[in-house]
PDB file of N, CA and C in Angstrom:
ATOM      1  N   UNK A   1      53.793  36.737 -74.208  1.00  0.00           N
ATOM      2  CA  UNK A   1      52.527  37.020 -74.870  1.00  0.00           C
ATOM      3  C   UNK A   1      51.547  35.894 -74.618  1.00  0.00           C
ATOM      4  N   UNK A   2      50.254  36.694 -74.428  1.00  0.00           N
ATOM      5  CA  UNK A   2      49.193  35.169 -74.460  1.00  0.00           C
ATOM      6  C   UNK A   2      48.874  34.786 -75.878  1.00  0.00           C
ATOM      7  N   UNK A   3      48.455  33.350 -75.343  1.00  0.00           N
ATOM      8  CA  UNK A   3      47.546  32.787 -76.576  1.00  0.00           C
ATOM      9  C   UNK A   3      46.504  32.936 -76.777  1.00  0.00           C
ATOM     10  N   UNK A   4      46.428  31.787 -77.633  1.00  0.00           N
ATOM     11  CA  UNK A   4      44.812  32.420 -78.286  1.00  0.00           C
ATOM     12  C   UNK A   4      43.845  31.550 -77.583  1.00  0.00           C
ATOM     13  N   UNK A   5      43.137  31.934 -76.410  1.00  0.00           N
ATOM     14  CA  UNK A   5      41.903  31.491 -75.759  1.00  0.00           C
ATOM     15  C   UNK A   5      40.963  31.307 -76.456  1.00  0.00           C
ATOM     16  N   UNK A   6      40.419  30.125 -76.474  1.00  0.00           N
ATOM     17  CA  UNK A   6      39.310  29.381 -77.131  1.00  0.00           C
ATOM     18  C   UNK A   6      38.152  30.037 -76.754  1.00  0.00           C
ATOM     19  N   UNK A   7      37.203  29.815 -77.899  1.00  0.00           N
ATOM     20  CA  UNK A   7      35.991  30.860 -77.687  1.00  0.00           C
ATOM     21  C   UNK A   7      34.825  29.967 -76.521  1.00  0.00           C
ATOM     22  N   UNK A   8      34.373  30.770 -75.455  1.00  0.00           N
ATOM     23  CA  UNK A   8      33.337  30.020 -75.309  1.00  0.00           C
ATOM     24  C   UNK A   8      32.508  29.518 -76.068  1.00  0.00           C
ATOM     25  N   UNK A   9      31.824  28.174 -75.546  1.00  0.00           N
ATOM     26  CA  UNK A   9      30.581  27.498 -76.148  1.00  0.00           C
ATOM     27  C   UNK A   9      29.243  28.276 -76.504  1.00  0.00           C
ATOM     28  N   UNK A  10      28.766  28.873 -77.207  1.00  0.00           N
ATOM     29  CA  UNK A  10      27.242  29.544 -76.965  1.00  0.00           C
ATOM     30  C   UNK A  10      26.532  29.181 -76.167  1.00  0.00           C
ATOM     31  N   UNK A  11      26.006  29.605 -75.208  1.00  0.00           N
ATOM     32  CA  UNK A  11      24.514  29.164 -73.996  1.00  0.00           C
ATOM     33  C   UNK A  11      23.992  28.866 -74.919  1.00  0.00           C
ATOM     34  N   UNK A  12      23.261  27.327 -74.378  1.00  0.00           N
ATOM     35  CA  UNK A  12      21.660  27.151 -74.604  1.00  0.00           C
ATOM     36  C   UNK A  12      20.812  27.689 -74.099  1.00  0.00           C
ATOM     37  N   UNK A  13      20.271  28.559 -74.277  1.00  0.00           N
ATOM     38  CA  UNK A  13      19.219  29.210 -73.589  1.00  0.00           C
ATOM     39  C   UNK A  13      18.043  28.590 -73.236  1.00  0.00           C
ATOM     40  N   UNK A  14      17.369  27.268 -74.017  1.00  0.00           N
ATOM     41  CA  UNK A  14      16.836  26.482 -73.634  1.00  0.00           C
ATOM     42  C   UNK A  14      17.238  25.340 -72.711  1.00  0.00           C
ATOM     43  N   UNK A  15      17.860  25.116 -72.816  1.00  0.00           N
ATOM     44  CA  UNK A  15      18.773  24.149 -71.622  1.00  0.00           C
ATOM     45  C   UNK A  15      19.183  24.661 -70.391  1.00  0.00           C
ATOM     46  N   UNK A  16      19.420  26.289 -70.335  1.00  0.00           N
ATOM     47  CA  UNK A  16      19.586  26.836 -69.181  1.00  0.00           C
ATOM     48  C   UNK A  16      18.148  27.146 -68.312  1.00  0.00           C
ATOM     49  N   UNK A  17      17.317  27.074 -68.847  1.00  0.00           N
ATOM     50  CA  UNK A  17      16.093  27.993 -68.163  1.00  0.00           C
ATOM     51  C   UNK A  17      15.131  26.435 -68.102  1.00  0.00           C
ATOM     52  N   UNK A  18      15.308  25.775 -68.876  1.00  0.00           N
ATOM     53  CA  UNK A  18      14.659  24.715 -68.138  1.00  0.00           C
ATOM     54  C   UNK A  18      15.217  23.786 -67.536  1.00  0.00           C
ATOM     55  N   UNK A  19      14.773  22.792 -66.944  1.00  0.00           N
ATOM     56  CA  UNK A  19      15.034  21.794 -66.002  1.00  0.00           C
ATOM     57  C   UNK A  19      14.927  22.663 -64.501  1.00  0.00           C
ATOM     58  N   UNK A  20      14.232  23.820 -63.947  1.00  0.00           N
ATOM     59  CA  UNK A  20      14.492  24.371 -62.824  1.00  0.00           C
ATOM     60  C   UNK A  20      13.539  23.961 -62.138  1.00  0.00           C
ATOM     61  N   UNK A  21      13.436  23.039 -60.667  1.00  0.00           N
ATOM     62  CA  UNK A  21      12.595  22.862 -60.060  1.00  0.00           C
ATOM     63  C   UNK A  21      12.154  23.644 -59.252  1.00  0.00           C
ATOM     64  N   UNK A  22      10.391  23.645 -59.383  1.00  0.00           N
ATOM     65  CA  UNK A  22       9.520  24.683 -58.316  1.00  0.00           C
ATOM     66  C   UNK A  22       8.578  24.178 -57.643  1.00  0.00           C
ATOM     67  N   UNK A  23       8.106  24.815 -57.015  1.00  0.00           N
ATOM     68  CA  UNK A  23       6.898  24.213 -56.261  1.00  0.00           C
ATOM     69  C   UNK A  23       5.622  25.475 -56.257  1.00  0.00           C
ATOM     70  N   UNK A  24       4.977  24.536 -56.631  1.00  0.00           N
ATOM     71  CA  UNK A  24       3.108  25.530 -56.885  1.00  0.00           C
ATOM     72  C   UNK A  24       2.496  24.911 -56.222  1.00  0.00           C
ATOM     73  N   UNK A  25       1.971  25.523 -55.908  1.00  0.00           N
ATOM     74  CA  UNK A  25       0.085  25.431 -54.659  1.00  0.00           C
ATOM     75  C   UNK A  25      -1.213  25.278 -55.965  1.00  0.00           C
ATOM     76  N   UNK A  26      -1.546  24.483 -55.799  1.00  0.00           N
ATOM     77  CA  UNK A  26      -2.697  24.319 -56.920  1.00  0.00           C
ATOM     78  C   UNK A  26      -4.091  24.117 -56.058  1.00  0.00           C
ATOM     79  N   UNK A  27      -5.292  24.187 -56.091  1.00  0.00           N
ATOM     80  CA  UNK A  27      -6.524  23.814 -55.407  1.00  0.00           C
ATOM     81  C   UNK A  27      -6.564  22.309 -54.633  1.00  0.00           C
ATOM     82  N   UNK A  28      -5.869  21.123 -54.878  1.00  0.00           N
ATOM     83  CA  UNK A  28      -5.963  20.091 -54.809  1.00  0.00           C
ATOM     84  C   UNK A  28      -4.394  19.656 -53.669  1.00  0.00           C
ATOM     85  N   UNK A  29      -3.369  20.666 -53.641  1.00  0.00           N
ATOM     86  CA  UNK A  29      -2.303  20.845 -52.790  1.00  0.00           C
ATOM     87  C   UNK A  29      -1.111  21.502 -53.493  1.00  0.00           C
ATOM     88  N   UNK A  30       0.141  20.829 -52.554  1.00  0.00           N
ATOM     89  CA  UNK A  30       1.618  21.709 -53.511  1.00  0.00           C
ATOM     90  C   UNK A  30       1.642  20.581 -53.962  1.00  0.00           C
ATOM     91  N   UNK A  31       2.663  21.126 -55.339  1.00  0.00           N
ATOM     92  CA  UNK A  31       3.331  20.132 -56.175  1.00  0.00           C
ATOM     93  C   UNK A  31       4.910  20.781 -56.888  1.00  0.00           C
ATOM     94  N   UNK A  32       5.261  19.701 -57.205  1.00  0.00           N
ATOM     95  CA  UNK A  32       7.079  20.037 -57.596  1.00  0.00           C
ATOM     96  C   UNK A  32       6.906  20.212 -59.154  1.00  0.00           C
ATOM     97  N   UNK A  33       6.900  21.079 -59.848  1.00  0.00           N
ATOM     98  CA  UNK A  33       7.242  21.432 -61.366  1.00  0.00           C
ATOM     99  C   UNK A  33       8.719  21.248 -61.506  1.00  0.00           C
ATOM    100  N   UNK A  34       9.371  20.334 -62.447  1.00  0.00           N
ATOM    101  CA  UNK A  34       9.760  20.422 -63.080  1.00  0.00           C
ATOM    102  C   UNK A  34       9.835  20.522 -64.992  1.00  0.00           C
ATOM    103  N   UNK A  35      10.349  21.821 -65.594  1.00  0.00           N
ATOM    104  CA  UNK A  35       9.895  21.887 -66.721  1.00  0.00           C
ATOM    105  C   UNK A  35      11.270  20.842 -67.503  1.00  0.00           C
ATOM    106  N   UNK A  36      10.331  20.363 -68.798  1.00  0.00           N
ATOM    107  CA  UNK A  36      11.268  19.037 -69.416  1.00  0.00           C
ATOM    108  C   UNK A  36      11.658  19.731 -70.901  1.00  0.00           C
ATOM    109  N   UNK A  37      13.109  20.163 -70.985  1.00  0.00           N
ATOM    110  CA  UNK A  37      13.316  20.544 -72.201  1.00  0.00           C
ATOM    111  C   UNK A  37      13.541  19.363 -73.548  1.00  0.00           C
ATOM    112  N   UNK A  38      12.505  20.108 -75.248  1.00  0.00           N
ATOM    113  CA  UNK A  38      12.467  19.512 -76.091  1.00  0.00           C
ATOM    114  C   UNK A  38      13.503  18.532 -75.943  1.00  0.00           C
ATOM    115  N   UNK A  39      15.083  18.943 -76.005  1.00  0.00           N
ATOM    116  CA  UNK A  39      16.030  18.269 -76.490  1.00  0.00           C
ATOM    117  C   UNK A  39      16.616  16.968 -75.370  1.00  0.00           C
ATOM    118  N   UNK A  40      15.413  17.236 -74.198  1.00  0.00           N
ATOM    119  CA  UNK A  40      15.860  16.107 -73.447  1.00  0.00           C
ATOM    120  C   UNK A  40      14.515  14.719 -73.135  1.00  0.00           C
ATOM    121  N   UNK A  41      13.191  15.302 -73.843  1.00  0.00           N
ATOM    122  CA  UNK A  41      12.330  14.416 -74.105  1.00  0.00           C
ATOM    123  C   UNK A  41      12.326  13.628 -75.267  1.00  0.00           C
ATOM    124  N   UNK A  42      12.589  12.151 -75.028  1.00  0.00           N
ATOM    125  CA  UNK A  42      13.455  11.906 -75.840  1.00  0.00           C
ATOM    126  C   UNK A  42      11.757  10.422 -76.183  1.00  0.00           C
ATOM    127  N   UNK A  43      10.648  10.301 -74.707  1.00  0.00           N
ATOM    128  CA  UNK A  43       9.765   9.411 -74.982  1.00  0.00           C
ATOM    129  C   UNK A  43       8.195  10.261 -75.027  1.00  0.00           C
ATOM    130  N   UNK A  44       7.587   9.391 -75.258  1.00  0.00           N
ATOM    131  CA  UNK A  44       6.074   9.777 -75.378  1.00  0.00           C
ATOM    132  C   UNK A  44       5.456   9.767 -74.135  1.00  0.00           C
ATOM    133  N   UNK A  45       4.189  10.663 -73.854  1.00  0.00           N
ATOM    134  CA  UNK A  45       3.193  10.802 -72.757  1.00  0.00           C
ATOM    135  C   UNK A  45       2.100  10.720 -73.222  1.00  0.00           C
ATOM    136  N   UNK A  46       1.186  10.569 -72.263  1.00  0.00           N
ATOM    137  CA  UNK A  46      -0.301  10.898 -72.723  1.00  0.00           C
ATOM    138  C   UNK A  46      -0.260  11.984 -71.033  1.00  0.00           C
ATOM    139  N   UNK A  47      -0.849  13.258 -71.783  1.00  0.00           N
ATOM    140  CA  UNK A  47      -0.983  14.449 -70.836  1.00  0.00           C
ATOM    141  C   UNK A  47      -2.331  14.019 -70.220  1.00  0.00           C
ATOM    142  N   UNK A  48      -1.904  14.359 -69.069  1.00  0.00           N
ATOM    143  CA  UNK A  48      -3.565  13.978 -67.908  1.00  0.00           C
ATOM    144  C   UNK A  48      -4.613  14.908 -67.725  1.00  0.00           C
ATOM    145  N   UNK A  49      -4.241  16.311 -68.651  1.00  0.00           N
ATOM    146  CA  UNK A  49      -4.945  17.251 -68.467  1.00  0.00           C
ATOM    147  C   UNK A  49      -5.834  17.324 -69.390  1.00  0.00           C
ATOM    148  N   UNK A  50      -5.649  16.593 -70.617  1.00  0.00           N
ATOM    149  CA  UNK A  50      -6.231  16.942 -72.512  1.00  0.00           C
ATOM    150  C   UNK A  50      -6.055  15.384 -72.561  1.00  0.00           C
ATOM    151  N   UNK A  51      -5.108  14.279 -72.406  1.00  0.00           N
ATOM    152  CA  UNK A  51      -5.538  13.248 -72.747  1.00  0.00           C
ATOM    153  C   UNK A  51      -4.932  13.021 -74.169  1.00  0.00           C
ATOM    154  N   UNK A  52      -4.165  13.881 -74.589  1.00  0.00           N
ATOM    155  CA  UNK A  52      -3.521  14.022 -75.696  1.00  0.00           C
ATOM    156  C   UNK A  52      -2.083  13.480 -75.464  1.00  0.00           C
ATOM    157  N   UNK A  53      -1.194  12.817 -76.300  1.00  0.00           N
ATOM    158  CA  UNK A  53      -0.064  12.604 -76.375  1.00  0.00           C
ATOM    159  C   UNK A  53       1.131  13.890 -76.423  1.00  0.00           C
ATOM    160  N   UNK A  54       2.246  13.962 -75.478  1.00  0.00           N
ATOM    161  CA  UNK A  54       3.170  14.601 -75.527  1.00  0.00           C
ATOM    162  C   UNK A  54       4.512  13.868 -76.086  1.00  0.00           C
ATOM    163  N   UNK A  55       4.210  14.454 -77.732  1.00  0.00           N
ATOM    164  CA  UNK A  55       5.390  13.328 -78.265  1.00  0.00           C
ATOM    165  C   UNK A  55       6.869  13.525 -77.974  1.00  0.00           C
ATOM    166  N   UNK A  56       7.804  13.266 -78.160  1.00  0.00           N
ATOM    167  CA  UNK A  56       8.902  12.941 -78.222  1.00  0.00           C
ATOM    168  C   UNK A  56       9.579  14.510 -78.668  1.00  0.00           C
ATOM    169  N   UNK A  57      10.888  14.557 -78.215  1.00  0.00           N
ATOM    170  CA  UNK A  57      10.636  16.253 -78.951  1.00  0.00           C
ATOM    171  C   UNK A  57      10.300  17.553 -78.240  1.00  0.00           C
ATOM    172  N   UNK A  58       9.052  17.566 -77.718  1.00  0.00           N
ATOM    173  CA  UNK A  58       8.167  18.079 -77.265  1.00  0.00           C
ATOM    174  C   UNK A  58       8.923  19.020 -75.756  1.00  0.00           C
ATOM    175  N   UNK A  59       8.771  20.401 -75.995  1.00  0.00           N
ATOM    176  CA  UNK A  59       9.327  21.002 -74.284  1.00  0.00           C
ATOM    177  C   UNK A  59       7.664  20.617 -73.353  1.00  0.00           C
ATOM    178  N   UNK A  60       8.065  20.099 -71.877  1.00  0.00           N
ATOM    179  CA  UNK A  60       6.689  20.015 -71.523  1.00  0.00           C
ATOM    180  C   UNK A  60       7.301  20.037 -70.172  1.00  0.00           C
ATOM    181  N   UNK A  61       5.870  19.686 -69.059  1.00  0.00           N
ATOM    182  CA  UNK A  61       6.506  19.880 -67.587  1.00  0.00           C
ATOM    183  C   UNK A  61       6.376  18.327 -66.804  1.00  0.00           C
ATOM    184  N   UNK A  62       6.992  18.012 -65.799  1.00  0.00           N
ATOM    185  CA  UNK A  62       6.819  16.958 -65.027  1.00  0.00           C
ATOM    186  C   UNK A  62       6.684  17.508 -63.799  1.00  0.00           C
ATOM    187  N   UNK A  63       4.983  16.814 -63.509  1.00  0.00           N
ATOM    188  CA  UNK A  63       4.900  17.467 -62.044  1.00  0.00           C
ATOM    189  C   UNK A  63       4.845  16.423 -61.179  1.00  0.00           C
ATOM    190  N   UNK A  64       4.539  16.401 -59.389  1.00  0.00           N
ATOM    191  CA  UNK A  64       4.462  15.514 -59.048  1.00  0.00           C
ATOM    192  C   UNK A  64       4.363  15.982 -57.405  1.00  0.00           C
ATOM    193  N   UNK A  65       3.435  15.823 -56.259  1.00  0.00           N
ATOM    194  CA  UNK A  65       2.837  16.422 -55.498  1.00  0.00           C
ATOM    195  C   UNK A  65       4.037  16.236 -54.081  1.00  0.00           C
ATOM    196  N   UNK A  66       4.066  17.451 -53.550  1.00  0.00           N
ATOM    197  CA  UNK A  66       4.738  17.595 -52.481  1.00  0.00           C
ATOM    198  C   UNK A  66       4.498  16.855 -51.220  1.00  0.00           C
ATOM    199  N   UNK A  67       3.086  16.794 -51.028  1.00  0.00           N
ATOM    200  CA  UNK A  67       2.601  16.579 -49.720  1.00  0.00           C
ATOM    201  C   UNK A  67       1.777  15.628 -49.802  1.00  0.00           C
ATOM    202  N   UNK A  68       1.975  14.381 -50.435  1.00  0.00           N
ATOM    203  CA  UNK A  68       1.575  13.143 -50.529  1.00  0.00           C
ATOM    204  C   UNK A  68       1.467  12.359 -49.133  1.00  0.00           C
ATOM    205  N   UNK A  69       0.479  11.705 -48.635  1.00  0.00           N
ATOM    206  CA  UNK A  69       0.566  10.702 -47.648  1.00  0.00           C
ATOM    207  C   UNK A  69       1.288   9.787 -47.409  1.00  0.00           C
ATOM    208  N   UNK A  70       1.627   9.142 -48.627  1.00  0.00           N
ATOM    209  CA  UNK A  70       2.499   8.330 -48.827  1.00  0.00           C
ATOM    210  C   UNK A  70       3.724   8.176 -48.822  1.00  0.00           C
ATOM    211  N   UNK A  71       4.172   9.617 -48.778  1.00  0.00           N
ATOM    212  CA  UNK A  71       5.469   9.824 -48.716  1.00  0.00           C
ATOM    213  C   UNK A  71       6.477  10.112 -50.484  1.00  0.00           C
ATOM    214  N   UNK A  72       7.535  10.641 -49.754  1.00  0.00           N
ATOM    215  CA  UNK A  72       7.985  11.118 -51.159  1.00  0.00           C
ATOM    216  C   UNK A  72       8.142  10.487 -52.142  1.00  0.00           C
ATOM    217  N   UNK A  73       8.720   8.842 -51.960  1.00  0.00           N
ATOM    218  CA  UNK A  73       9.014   7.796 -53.002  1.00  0.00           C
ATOM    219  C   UNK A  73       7.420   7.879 -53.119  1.00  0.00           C
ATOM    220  N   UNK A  74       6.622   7.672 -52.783  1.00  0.00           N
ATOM    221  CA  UNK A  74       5.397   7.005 -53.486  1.00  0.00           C
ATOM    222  C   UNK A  74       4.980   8.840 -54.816  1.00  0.00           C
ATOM    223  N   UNK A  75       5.674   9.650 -53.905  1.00  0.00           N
ATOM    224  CA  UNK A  75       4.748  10.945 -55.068  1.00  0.00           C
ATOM    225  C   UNK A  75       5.776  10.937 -55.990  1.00  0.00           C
ATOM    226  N   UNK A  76       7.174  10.609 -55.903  1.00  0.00           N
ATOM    227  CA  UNK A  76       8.073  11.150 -57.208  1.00  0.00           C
ATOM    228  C   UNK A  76       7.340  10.018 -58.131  1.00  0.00           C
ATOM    229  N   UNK A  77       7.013   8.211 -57.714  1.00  0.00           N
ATOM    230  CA  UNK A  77       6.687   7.543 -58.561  1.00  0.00           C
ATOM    231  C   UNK A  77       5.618   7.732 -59.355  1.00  0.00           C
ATOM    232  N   UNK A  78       4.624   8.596 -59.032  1.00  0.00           N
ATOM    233  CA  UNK A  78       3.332   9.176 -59.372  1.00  0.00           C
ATOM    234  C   UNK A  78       3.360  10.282 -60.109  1.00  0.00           C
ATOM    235  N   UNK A  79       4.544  10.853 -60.422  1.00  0.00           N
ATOM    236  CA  UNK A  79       4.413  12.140 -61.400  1.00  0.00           C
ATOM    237  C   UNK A  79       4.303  11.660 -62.748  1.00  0.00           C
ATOM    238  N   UNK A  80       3.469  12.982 -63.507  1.00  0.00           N
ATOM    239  CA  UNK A  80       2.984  12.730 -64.338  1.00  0.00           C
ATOM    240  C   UNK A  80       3.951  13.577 -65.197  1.00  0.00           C
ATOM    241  N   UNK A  81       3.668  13.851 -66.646  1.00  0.00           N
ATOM    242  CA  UNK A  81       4.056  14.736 -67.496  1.00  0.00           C
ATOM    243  C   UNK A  81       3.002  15.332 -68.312  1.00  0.00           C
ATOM    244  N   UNK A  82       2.950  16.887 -68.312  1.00  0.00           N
ATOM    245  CA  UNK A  82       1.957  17.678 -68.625  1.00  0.00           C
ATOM    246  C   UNK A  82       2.162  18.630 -70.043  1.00  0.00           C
ATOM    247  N   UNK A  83       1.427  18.760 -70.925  1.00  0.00           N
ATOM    248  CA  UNK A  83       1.818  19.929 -71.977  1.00  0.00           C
ATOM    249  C   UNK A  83       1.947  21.246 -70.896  1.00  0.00           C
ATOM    250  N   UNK A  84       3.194  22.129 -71.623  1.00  0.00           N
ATOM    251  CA  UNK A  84       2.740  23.281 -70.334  1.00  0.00           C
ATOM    252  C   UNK A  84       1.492  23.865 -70.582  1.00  0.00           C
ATOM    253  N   UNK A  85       0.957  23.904 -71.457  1.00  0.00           N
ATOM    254  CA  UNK A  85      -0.165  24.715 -71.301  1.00  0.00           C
ATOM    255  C   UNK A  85      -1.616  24.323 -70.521  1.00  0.00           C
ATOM    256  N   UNK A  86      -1.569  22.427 -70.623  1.00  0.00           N
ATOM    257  CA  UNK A  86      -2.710  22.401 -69.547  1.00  0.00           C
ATOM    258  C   UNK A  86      -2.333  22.270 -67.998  1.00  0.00           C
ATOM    259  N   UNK A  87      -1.175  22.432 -68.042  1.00  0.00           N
ATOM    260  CA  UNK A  87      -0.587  22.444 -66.336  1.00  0.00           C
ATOM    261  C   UNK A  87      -0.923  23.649 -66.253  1.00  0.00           C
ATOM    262  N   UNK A  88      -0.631  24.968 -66.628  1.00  0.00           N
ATOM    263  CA  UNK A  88      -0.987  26.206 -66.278  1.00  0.00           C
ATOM    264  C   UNK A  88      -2.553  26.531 -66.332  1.00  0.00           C
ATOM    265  N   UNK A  89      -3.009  26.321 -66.804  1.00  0.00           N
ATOM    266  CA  UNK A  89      -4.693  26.417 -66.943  1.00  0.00           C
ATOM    267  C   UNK A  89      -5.169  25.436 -65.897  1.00  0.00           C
ATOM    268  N   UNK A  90      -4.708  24.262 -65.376  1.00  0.00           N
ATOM    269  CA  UNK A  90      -5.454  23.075 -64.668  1.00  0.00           C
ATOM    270  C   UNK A  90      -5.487  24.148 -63.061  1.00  0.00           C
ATOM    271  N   UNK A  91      -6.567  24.683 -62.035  1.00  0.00           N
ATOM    272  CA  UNK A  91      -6.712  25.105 -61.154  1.00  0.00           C
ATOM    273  C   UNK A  91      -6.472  24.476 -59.752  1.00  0.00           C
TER     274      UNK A  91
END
């Protein structure tokens, strides 16, 4: 006879669907989205879009441009962190 198999863990459903990296074409070039889940923003931002603080806590995105001159180390060092909502509105 079998035993008694332990129950799976519940999905995070937030933990699964974010952290997925993408890449968007914006007016200004591509850039790498990554979205930053609440439970893993753990410091503060000031968003570059509003100028407003993205506190601690907070689900938000980290972007950071594909096709930099400088090359990739210089664009991953240059990403910013955005509320999602002015990353999606910014053209």
């Amino acid at each position: 006879a079998r035993g008694h198999e332990p129950e799976p863990e519940p999905l995070d459903l937030e933990r699964a669907l974010m952290g997925r990296l993408r890449t968007e074409t914006k007016r200004d070039g591509v850039w790498n989205v990554q979205p930053q889940a609440a439970s893993s923003a753990v410091k503060s931002y000031l968003c570059p879009g509003c100028g407003i603080e993205i506190a601690p806590g907070t689900a938000h995105l980290v972007a950071w441009r594909t096709d930099g001159i400088m090359g990739e180390a210089e664009d991953l060092a240059a990403r910013r962190h955005w509320h999602t909502h002015c990353w999606k509105i910014r053209v």
